[in-house]
Protein backbone atom coordinates (compact mmCIF):
# COMPACT_ATOMS: atom_id res chain seq x y z
CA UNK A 1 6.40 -18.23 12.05
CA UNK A 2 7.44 -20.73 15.11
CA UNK A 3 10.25 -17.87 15.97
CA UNK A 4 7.67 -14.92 15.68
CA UNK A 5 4.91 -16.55 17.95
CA UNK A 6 7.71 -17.97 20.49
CA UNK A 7 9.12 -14.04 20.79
CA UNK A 8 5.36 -13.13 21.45
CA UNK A 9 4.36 -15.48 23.87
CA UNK A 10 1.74 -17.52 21.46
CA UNK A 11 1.61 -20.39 19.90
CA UNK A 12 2.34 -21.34 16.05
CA UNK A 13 -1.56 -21.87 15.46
CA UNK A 14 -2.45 -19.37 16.84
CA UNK A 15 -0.67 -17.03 14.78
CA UNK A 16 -1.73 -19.52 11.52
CA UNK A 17 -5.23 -18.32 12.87
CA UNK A 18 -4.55 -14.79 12.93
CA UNK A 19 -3.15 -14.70 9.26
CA UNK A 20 -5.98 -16.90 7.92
CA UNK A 21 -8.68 -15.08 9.48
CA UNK A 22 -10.23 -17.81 11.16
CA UNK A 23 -9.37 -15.24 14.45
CA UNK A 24 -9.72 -12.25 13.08
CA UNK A 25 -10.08 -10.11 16.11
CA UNK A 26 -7.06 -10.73 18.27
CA UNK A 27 -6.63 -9.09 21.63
CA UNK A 28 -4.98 -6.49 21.95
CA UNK A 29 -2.17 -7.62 24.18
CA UNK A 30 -1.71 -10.60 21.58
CA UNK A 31 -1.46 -7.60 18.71
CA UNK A 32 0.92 -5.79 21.25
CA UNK A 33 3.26 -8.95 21.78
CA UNK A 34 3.13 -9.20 17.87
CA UNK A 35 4.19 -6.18 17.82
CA UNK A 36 6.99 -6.13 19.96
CA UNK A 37 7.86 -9.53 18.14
CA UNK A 38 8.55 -8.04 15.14
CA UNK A 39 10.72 -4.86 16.34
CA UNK A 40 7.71 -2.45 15.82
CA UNK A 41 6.05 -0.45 18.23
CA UNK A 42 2.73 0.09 18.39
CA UNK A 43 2.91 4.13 16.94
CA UNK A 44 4.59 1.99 14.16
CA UNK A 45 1.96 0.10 13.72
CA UNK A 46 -0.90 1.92 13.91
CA UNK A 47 1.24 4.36 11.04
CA UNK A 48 1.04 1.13 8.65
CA UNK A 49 -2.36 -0.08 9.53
CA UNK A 50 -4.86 3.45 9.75
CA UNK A 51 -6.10 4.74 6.53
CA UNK A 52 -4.70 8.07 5.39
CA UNK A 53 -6.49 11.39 7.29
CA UNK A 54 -7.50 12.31 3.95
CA UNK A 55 -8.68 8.93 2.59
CA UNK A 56 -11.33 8.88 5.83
CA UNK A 57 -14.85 10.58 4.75
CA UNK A 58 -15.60 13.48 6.73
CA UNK A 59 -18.98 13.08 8.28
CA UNK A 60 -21.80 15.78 7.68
């Protein structure tokens, strides 16, 4: 956790706080460092954190 944080430019409890939930919206240049951090980019991300197209209710 120390190492992922350092490599993003955060600090350890801050990164606790993220995972717990007690900061549950992060900025986005904190989710971008995080990113980056952990060898993903954010296309990568955004494939392992948006719901399926098909899994999304179609308004109307």
């Amino acid at each position: 956790m120390v190492e992922i944080a350092a490599g993003a430019g955060i600090s350890a409890e801050t990164l606790r706080k993220i995972e717990t939930g007690r900061a549950p919206t992060p900025a986005f240049f904190t989710v971008a460092a995080l990113a980056g951090a952990l060898g993903l980019s954010l296309d990568d991300l955004l494939a392992r954190c948006a719901p399926e197209p098909d899994a999304v209710p179609l308004a109307g």
